[in-house]
C-alpha atoms as a PDB file:
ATOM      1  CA  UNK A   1       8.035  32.447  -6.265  1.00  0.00           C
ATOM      2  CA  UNK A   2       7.950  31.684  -9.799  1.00  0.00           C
ATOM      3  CA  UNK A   3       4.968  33.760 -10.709  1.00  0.00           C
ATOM      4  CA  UNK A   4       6.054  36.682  -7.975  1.00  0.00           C
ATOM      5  CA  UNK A   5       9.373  37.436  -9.507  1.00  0.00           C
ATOM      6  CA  UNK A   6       8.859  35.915 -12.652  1.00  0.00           C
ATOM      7  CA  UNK A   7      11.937  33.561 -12.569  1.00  0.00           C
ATOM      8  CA  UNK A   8      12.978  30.185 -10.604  1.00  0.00           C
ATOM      9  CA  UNK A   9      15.595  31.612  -7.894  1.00  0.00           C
ATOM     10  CA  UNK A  10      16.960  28.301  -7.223  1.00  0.00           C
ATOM     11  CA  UNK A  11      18.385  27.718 -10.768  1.00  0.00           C
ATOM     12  CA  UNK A  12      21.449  27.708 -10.526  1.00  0.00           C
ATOM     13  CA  UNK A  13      22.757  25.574 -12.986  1.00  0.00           C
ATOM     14  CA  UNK A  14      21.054  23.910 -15.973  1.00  0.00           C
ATOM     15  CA  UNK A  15      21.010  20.580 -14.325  1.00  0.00           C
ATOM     16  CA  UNK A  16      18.929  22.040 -11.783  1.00  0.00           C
ATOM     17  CA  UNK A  17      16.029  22.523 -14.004  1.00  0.00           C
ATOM     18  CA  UNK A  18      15.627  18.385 -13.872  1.00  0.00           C
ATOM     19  CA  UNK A  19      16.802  18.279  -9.588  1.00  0.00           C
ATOM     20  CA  UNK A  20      20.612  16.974 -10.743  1.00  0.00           C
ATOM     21  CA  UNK A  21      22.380  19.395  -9.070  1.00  0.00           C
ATOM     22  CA  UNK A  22      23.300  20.081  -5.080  1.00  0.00           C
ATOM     23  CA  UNK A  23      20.037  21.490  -3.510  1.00  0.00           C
ATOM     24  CA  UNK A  24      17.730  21.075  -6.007  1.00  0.00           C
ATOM     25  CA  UNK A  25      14.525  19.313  -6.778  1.00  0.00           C
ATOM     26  CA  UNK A  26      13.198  18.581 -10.601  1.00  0.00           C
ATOM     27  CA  UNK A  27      11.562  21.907 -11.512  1.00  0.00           C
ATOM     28  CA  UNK A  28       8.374  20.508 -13.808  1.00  0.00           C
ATOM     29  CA  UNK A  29       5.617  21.013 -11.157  1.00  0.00           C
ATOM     30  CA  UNK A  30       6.466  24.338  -9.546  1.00  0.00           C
ATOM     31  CA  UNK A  31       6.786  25.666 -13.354  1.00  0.00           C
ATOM     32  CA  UNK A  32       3.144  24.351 -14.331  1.00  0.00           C
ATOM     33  CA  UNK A  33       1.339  25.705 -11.278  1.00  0.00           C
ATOM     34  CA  UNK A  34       3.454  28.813 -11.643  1.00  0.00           C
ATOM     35  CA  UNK A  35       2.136  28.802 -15.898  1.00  0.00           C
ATOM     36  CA  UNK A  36      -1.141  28.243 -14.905  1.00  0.00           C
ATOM     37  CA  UNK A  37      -1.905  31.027 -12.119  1.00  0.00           C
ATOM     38  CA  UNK A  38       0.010  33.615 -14.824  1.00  0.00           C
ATOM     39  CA  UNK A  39      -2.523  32.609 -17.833  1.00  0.00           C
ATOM     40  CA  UNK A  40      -5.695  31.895 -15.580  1.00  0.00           C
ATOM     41  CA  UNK A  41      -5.356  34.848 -12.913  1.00  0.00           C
ATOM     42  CA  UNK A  42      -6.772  32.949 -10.252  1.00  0.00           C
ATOM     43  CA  UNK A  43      -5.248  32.572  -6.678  1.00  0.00           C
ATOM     44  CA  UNK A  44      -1.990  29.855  -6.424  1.00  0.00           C
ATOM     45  CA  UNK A  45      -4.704  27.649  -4.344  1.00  0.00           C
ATOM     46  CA  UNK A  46      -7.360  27.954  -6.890  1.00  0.00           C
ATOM     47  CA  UNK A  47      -3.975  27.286  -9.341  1.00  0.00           C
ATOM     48  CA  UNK A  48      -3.480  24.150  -7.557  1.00  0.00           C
ATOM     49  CA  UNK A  49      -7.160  22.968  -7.247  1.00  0.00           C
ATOM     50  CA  UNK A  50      -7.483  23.117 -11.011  1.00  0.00           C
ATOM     51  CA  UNK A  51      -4.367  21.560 -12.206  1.00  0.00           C
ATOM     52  CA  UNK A  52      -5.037  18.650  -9.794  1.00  0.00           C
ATOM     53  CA  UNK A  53      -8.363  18.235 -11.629  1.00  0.00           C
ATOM     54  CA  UNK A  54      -6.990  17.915 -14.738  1.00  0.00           C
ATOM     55  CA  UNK A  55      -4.014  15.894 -13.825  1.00  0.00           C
ATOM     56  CA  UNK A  56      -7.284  13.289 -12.177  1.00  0.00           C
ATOM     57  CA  UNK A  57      -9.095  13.652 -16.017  1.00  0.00           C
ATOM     58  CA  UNK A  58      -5.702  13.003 -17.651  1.00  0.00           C
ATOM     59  CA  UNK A  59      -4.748  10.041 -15.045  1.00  0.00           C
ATOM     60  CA  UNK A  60      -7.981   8.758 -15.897  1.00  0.00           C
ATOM     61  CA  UNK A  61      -7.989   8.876 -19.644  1.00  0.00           C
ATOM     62  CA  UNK A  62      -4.324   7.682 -19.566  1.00  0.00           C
ATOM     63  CA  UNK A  63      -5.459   4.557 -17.464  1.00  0.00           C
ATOM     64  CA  UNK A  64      -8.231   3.680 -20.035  1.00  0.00           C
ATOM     65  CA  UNK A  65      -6.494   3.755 -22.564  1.00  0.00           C
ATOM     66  CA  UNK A  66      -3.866   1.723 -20.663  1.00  0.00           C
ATOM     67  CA  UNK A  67      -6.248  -1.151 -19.680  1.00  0.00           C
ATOM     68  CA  UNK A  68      -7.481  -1.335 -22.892  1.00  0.00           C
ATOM     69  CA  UNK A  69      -4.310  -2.708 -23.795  1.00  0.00           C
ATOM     70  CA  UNK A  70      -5.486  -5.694 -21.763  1.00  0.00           C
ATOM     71  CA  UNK A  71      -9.247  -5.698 -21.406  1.00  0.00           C
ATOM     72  CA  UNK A  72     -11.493  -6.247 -23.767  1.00  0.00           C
ATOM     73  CA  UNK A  73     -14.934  -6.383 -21.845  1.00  0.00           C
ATOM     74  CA  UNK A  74     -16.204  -2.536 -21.374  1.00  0.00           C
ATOM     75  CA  UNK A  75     -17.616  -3.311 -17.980  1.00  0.00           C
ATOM     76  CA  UNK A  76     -14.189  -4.137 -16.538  1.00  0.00           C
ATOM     77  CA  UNK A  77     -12.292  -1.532 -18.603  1.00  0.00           C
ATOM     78  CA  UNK A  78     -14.141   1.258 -17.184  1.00  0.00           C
ATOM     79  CA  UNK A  79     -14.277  -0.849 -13.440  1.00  0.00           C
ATOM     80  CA  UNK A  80     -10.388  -1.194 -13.438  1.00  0.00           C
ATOM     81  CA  UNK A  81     -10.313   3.139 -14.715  1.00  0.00           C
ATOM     82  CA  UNK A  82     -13.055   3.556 -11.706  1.00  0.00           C
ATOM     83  CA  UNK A  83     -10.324   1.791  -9.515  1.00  0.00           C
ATOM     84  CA  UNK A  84      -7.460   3.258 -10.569  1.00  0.00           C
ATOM     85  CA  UNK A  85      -8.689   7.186 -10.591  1.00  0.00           C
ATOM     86  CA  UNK A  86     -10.077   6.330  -6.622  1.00  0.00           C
ATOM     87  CA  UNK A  87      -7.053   4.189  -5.154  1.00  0.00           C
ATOM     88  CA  UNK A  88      -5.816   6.269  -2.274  1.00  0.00           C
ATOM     89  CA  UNK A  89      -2.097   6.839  -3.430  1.00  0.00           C
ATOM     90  CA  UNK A  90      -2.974   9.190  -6.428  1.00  0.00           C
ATOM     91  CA  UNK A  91      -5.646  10.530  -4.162  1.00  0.00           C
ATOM     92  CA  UNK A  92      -3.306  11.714  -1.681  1.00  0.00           C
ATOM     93  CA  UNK A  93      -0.732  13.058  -4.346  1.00  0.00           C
ATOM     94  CA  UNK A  94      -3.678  15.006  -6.197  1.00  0.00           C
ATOM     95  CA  UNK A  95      -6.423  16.342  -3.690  1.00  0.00           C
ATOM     96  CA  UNK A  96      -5.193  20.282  -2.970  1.00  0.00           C
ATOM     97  CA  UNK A  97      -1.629  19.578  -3.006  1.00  0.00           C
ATOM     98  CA  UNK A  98       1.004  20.575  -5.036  1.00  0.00           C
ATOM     99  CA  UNK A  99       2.905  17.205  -5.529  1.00  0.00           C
ATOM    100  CA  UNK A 100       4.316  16.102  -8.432  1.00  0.00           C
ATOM    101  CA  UNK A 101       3.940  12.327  -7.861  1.00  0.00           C
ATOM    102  CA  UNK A 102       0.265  12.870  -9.235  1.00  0.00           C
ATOM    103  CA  UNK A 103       1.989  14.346 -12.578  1.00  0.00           C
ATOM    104  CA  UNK A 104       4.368  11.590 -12.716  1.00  0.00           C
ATOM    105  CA  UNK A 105       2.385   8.529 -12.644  1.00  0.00           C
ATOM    106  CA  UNK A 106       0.612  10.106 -15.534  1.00  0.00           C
ATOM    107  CA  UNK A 107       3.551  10.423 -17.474  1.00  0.00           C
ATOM    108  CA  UNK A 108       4.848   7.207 -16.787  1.00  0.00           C
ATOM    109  CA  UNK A 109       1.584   5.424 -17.615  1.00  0.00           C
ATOM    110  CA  UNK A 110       1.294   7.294 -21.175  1.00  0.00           C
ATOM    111  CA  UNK A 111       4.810   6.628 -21.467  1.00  0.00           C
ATOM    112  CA  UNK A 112       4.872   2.926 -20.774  1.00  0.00           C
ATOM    113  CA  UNK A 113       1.149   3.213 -23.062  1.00  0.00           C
ATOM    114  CA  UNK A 114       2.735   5.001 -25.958  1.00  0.00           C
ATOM    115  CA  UNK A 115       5.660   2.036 -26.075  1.00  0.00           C
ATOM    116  CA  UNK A 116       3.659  -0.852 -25.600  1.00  0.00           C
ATOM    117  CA  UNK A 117       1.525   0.553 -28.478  1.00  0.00           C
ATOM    118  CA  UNK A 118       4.791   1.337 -30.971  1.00  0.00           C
ATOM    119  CA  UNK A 119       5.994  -2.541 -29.756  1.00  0.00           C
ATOM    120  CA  UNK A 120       2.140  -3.770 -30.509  1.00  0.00           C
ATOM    121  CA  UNK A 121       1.497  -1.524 -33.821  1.00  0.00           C
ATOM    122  CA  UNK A 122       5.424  -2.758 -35.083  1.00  0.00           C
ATOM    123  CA  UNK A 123       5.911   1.265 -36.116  1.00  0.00           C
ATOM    124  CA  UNK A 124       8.468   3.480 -34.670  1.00  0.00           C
ATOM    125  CA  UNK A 125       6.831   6.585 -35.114  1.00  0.00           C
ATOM    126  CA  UNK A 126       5.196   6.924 -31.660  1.00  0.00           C
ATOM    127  CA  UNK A 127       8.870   6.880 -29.794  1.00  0.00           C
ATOM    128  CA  UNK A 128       9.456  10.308 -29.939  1.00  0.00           C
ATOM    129  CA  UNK A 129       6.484  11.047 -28.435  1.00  0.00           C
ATOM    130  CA  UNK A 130       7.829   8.521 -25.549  1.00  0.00           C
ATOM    131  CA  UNK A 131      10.925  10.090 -25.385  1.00  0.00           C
ATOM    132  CA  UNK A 132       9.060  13.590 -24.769  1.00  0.00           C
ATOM    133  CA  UNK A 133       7.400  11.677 -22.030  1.00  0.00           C
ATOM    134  CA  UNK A 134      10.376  10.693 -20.378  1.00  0.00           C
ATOM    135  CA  UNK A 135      11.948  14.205 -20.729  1.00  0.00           C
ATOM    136  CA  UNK A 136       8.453  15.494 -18.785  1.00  0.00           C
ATOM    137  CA  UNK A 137       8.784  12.731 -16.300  1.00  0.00           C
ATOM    138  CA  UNK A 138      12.699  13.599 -15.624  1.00  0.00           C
ATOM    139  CA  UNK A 139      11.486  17.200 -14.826  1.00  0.00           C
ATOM    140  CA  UNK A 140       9.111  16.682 -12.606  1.00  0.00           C
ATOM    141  CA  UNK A 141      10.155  14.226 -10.051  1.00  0.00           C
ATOM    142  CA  UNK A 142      13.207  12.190  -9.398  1.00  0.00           C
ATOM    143  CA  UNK A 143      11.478   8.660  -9.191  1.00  0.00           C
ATOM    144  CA  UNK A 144      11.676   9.026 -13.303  1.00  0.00           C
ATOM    145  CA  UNK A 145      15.163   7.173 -12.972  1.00  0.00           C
ATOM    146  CA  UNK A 146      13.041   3.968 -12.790  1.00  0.00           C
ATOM    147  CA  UNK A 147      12.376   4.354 -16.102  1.00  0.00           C
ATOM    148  CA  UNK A 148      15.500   2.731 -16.740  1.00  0.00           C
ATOM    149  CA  UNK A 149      13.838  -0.062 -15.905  1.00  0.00           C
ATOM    150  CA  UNK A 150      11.234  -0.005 -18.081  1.00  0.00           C
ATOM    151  CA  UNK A 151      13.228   1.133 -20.883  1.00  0.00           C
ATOM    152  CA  UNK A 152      15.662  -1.853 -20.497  1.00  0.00           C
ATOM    153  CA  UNK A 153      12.784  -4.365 -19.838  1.00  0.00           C
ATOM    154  CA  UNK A 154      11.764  -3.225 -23.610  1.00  0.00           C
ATOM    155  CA  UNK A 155      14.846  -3.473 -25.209  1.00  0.00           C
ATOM    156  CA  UNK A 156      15.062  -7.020 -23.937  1.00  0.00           C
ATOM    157  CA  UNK A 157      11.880  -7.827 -24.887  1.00  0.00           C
ATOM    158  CA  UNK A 158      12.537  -6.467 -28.392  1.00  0.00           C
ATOM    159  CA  UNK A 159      15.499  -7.716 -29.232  1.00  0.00           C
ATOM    160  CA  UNK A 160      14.528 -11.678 -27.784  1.00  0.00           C
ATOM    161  CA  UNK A 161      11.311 -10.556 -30.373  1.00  0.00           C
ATOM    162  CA  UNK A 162      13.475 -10.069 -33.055  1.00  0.00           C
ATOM    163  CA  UNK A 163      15.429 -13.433 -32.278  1.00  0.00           C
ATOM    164  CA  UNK A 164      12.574 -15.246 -31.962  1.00  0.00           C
ATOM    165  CA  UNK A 165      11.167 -14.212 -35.250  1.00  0.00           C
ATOM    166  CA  UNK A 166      14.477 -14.496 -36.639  1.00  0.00           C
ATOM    167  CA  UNK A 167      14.450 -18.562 -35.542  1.00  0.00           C
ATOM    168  CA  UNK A 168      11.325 -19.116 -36.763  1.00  0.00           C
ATOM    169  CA  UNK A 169      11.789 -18.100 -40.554  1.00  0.00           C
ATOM    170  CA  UNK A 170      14.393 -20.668 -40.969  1.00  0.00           C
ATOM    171  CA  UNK A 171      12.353 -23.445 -40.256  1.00  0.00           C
END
């Protein structure tokens, strides 16, 4: 529709670029496939073939970097990337369909990456690039409310940081 008429019919309002108003869903995916077929030319199921591709590279050079957070050992960082590129869940949300779930749990795991590396690296000047993330995540799929979550998991865990290094310099 997008790439037909060269506009989203179904906004209505501006909340319904991000699915938060009556009737409508979080416009991100339908936008990229409808990007992609205009600059590539190809056919919308060739469109959809190819960004699923890349949205499989991306998941798995999101989850590497991820799990080296964690893992040191080479052989289990690139068995736990092996695992998490073939579990069935982002298999079925990536293989020659259109969802946006696939999208999503890229952006969330760059998102919660890109945090846990401003928290580890004690700078600040990665969070804009996580608050991009979270913008992306909001417009493409709903479940990016749970963010919440993780964004109130790190403020905890910051500010019971700060406390704790706070205690510790007195004595």
């Amino acid at each position: 529709d997008i790439a037909a008429h060269g506009q989203a019919r179904w906004i209505i309002n501006p909340l319904s670029y991000i699915g938060y108003y009556p009737l409508s869903y979080p416009s991100g995916m339908p936008f990229l496939l409808a990007e992609c077929q205009i600059l590539t030319g190809i056919s919308e199921e060739s469109t959809v073939f190819l960004v699923g591709a890349l949205i499989g590279i991306l998941f798995g050079l999101a989850a590497f970097c991820f799990l080296r957070i964690f893992i040191d050992r080479t052989e289990f960082l690139l068995f736990g990337t092996f695992l998490a590129i073939l579990s069935s869940r982002f298999i079925d949300t990536t293989y020659l369909v259109a969802s946006a779930r696939g999208l999503l749990a890229v952006l969330i795991l760059l998102t919660v990456f890109v945090t846990i590396e401003c928290s580890r690296k004690r700078s600040a000047r990665m969070l804009p690039i996580s608050g991009l993330l979270v913008a992306a995540c909001i417009s493409v799929h709903h479940m990016a409310v749970f963010l919440i979550l993780f964004a109130a998991a790190y403020i905890i865990v910051a500010i019971e940081q700060t406390h704790f290094n706070s205690t510790q310099r007195r004595y």
